[in-house]
C-alpha atoms as a PDB file:
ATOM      1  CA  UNK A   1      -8.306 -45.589 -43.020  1.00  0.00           C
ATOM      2  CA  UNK A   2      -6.525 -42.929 -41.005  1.00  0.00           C
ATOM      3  CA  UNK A   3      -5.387 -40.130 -42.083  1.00  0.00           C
ATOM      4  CA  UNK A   4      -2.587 -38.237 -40.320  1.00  0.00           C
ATOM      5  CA  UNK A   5      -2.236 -34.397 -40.066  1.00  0.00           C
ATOM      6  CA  UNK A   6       1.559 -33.135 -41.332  1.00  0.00           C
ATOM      7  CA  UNK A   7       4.248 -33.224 -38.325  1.00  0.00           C
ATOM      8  CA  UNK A   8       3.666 -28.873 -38.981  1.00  0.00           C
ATOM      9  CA  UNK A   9       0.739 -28.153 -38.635  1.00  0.00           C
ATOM     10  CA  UNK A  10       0.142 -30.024 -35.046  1.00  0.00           C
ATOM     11  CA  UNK A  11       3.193 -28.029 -34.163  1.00  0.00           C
ATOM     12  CA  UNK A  12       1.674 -24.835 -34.756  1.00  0.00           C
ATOM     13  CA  UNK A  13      -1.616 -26.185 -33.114  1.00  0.00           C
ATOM     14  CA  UNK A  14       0.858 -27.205 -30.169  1.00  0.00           C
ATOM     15  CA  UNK A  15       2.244 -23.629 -30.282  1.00  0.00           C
ATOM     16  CA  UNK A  16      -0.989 -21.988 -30.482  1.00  0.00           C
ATOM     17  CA  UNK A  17      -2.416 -24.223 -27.491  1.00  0.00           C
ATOM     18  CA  UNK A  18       0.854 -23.322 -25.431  1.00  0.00           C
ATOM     19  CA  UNK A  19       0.372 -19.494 -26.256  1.00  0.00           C
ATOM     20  CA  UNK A  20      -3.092 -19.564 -25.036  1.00  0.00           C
ATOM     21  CA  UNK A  21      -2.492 -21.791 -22.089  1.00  0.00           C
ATOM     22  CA  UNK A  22       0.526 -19.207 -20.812  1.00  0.00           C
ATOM     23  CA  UNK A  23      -1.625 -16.260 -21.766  1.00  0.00           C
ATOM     24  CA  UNK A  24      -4.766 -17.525 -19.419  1.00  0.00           C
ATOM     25  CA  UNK A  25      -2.303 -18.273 -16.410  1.00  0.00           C
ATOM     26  CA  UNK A  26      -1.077 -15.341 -16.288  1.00  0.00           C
ATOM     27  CA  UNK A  27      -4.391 -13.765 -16.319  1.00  0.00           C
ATOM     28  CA  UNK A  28      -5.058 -15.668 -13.549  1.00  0.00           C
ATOM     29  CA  UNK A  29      -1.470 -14.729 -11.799  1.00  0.00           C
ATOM     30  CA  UNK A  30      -2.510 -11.207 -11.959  1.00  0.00           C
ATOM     31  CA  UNK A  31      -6.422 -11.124 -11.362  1.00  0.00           C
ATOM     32  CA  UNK A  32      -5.131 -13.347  -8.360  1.00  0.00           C
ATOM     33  CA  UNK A  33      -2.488 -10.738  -7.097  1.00  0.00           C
ATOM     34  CA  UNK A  34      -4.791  -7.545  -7.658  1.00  0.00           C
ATOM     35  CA  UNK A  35      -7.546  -8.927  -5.687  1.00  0.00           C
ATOM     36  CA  UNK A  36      -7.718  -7.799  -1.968  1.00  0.00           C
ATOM     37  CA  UNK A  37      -6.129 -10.594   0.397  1.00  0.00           C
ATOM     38  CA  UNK A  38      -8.799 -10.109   2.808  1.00  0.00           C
ATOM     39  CA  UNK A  39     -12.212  -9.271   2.146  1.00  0.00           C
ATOM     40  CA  UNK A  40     -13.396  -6.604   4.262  1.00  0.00           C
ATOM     41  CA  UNK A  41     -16.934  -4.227   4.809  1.00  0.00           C
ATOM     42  CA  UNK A  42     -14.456  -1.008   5.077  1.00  0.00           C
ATOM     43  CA  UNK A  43     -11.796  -1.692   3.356  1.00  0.00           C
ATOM     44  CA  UNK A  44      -9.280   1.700   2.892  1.00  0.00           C
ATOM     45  CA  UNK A  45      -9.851   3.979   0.012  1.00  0.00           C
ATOM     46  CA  UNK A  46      -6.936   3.211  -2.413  1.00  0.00           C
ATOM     47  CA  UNK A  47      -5.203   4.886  -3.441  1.00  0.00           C
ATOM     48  CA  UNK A  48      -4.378   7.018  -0.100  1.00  0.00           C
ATOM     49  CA  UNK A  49      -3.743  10.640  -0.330  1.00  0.00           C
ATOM     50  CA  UNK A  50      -0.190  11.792   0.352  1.00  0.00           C
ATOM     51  CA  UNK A  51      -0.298  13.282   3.893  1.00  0.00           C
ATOM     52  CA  UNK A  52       1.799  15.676   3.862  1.00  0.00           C
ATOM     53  CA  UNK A  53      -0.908  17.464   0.894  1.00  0.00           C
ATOM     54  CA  UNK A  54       1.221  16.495  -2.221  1.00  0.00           C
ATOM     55  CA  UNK A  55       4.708  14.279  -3.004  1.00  0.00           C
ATOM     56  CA  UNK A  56       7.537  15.405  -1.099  1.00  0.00           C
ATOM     57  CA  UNK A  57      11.253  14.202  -0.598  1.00  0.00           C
ATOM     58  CA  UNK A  58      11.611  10.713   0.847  1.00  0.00           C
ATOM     59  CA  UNK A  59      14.823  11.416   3.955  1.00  0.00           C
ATOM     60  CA  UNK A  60      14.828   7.340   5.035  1.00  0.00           C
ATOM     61  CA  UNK A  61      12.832   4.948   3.257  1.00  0.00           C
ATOM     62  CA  UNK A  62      10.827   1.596   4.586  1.00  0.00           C
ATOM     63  CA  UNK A  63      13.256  -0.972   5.577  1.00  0.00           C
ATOM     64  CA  UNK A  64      11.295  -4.617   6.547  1.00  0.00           C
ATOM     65  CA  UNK A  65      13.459  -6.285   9.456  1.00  0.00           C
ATOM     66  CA  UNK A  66      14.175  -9.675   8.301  1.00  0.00           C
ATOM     67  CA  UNK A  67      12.241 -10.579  11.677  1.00  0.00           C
ATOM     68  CA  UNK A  68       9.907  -8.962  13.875  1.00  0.00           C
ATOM     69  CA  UNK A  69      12.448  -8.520  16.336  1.00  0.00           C
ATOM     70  CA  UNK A  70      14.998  -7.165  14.605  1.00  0.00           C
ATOM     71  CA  UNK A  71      16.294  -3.844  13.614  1.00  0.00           C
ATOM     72  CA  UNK A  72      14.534  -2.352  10.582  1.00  0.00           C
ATOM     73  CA  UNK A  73      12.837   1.114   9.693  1.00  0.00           C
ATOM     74  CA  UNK A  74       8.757   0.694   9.768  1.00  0.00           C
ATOM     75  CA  UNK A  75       7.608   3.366   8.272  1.00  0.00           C
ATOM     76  CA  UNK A  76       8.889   6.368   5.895  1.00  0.00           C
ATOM     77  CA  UNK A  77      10.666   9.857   6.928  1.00  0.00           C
ATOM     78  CA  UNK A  78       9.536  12.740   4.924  1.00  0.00           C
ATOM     79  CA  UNK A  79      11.892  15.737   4.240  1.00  0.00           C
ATOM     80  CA  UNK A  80       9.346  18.475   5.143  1.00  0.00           C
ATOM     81  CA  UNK A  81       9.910  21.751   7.331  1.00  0.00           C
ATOM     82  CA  UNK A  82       8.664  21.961  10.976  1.00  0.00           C
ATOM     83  CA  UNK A  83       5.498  22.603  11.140  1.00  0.00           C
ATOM     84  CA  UNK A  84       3.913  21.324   8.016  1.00  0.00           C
ATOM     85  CA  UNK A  85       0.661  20.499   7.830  1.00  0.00           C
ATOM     86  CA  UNK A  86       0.113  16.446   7.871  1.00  0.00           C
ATOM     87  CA  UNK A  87      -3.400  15.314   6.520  1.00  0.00           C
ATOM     88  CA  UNK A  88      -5.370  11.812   6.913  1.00  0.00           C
ATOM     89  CA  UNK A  89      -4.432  10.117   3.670  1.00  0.00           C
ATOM     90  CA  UNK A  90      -7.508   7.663   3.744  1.00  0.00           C
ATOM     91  CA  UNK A  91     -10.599   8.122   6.328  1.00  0.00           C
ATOM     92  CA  UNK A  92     -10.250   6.693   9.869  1.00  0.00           C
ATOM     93  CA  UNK A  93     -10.808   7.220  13.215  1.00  0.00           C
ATOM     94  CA  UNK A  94      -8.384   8.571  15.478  1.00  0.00           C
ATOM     95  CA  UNK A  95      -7.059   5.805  18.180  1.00  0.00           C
ATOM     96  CA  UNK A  96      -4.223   7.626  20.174  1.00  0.00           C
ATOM     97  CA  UNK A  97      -2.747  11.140  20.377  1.00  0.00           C
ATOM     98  CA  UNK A  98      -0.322  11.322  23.355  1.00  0.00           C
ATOM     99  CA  UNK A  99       3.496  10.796  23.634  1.00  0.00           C
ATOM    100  CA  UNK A 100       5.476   7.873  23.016  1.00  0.00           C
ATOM    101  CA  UNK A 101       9.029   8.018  25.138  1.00  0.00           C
ATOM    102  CA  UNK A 102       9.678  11.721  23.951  1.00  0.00           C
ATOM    103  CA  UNK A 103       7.640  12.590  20.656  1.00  0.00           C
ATOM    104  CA  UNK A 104       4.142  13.663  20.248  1.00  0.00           C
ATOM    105  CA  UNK A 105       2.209  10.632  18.469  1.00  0.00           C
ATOM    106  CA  UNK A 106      -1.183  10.483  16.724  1.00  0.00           C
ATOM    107  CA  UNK A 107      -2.165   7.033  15.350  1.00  0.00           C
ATOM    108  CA  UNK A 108      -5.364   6.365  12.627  1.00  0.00           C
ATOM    109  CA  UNK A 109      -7.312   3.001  12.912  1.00  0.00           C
ATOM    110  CA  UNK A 110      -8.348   3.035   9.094  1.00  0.00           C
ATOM    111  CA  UNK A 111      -8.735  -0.806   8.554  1.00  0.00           C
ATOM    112  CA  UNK A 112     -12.104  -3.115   9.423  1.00  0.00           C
ATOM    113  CA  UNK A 113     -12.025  -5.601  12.064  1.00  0.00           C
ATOM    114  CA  UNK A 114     -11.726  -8.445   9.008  1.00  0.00           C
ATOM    115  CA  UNK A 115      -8.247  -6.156   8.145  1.00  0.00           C
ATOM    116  CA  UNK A 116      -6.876  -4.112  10.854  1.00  0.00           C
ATOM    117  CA  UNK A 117      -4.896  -1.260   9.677  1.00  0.00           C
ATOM    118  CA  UNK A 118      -3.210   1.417  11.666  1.00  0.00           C
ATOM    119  CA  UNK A 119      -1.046   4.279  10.947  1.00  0.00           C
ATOM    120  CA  UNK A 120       1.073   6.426  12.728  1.00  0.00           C
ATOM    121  CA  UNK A 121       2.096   9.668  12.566  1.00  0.00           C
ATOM    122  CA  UNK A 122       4.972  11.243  14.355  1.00  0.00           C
ATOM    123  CA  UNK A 123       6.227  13.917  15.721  1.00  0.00           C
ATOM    124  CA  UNK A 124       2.661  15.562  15.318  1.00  0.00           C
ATOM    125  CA  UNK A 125       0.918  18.369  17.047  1.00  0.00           C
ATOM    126  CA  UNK A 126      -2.357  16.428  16.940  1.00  0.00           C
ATOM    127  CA  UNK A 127      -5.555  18.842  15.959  1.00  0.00           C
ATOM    128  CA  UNK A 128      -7.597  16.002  16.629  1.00  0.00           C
ATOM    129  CA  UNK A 129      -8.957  13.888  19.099  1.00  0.00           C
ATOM    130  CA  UNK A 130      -8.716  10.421  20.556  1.00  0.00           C
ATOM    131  CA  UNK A 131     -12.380   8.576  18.785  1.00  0.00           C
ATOM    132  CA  UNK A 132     -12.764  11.751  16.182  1.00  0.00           C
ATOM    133  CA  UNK A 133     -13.682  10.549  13.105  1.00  0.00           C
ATOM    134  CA  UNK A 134     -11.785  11.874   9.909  1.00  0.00           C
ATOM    135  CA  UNK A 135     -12.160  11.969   6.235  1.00  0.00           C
ATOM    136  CA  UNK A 136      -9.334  11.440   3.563  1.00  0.00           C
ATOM    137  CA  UNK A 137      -7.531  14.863   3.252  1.00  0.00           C
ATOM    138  CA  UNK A 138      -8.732  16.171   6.660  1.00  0.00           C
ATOM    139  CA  UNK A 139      -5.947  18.168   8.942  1.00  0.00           C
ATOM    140  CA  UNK A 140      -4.576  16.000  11.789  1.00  0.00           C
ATOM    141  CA  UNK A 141      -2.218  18.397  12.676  1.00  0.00           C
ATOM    142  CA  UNK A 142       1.197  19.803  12.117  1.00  0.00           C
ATOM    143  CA  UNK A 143       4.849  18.544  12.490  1.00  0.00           C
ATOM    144  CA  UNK A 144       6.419  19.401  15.403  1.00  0.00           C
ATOM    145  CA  UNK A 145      10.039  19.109  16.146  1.00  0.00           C
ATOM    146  CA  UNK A 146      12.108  16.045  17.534  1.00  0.00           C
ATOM    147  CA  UNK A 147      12.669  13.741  14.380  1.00  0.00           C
ATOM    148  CA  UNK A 148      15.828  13.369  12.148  1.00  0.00           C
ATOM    149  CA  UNK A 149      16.511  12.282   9.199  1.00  0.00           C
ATOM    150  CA  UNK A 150      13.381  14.335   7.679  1.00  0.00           C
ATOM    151  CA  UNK A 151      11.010  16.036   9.844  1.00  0.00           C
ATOM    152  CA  UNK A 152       7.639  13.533   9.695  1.00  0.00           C
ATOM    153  CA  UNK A 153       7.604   9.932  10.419  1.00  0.00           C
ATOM    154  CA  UNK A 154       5.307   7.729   8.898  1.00  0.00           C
ATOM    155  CA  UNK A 155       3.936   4.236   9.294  1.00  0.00           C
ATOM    156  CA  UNK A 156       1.524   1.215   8.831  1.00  0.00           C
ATOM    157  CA  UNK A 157       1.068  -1.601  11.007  1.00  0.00           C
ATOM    158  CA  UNK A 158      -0.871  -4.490   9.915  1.00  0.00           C
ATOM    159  CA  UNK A 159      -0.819  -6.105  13.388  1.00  0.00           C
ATOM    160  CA  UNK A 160       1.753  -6.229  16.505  1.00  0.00           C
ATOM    161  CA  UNK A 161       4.531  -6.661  14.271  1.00  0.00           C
ATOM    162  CA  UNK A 162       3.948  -6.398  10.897  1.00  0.00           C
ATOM    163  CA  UNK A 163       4.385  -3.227   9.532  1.00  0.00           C
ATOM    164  CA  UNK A 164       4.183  -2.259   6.162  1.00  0.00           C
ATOM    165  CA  UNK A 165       5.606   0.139   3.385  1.00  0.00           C
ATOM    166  CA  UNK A 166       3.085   3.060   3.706  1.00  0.00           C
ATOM    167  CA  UNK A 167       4.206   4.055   0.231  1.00  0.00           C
ATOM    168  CA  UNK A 168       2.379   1.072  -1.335  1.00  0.00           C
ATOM    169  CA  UNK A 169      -0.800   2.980  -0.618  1.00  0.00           C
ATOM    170  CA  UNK A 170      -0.391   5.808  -2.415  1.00  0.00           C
ATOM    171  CA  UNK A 171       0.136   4.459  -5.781  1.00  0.00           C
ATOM    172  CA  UNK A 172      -2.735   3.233  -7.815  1.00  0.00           C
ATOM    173  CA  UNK A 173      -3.966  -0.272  -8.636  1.00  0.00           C
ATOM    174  CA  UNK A 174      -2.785  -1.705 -11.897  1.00  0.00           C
ATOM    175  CA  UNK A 175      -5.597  -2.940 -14.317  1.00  0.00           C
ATOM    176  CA  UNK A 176      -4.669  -5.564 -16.224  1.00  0.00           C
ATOM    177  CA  UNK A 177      -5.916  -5.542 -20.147  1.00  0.00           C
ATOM    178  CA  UNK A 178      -5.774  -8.850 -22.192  1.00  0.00           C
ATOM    179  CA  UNK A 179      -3.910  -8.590 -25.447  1.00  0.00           C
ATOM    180  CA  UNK A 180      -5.667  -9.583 -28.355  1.00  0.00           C
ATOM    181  CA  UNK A 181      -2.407 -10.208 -30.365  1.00  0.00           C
ATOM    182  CA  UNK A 182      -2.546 -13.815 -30.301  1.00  0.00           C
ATOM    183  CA  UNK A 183      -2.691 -14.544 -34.068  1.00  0.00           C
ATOM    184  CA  UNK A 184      -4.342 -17.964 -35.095  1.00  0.00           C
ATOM    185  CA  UNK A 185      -2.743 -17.958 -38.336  1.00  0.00           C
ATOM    186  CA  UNK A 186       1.387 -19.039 -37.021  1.00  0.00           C
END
């Protein structure tokens, strides 16, 4: 003889068994998303340190070309005064200080050769050296004139043409905390 559970309680059990299902894939979603994309043996401290010393006014933000080719802003303009001090934001070693068509330049290698990451400052009257290593919040230099709109130009390049929103690395991770407000008794 079988005996046959009402039509509401294997709804709720349906329910509950949906609920849980959507709550652990979403777990995964996120644990998937916060995780690193590459592993790396130096991966950059996160999150950077602004480098202009603290948050200033953004002139022109980070505009991704819809292709590599095409027009697009790759990088960030800062509203800061000539001659402001600009400051590694994560620890790196210096890769090029020199001018690039008519602005002084000073770029950071601060990736691992599993991730390369580069970023560019400009224009910059480099206190550093080409191959000096630097820590987060150390002085590269000081903006020097040549740049509008905003006085400091600032980017990250993943690779020959991928750049990225510098911005990204300033803010924090987010931790994600399970809820324990599934209730077993619906």
């Amino acid at each position: 003889m079988t005996t046959s559970q009402p039509s509401s309680h294997r709804k709720s059990e349906n329910a509950l068994l949906k609920q849980t299902l959507t709550g652990v894939c979403l777990c995964l979603f996120f644990l998937l998303i916060a995780l690193p994309a590459h592993s790396t043996d130096n991966p950059p401290q996160r999150p950077w340190l602004w480098p202009t010393g603290h948050p200033v006014p953004i002139a022109r933000p980070f505009t991704e070309p819809a292709q590599p080719w095409l027009s697009g802003h790759r990088g960030v303009d800062f509203d800061v005064p000539i001659a402001s001090e600009v400051y590694a934001p994560t620890a790196g070693t210096v890769s090029f200080v020199g001018t690039v068509v008519d602005r002084p330049v000073l770029s950071l290698n601060v990736g691992s050769p599993d991730f390369p990451l580069r970023t560019t400052f400009e224009p910059i009257n480099a206190q550093v050296v080409r191959g000096q290593k630097v820590h987060a919040g150390e002085l590269l230099g000081y903006v020097a004139e040549g740049h509008s709109p905003g006085a400091l130009h600032w980017g990250v390049k993943v690779s020959a043409q991928k750049w990225l929103n510098p911005l990204l690395f300033l803010r924090e991770r987010s931790v994600l905390k399970i809820w324990d407000g599934w209730s077993t008794t619906q």
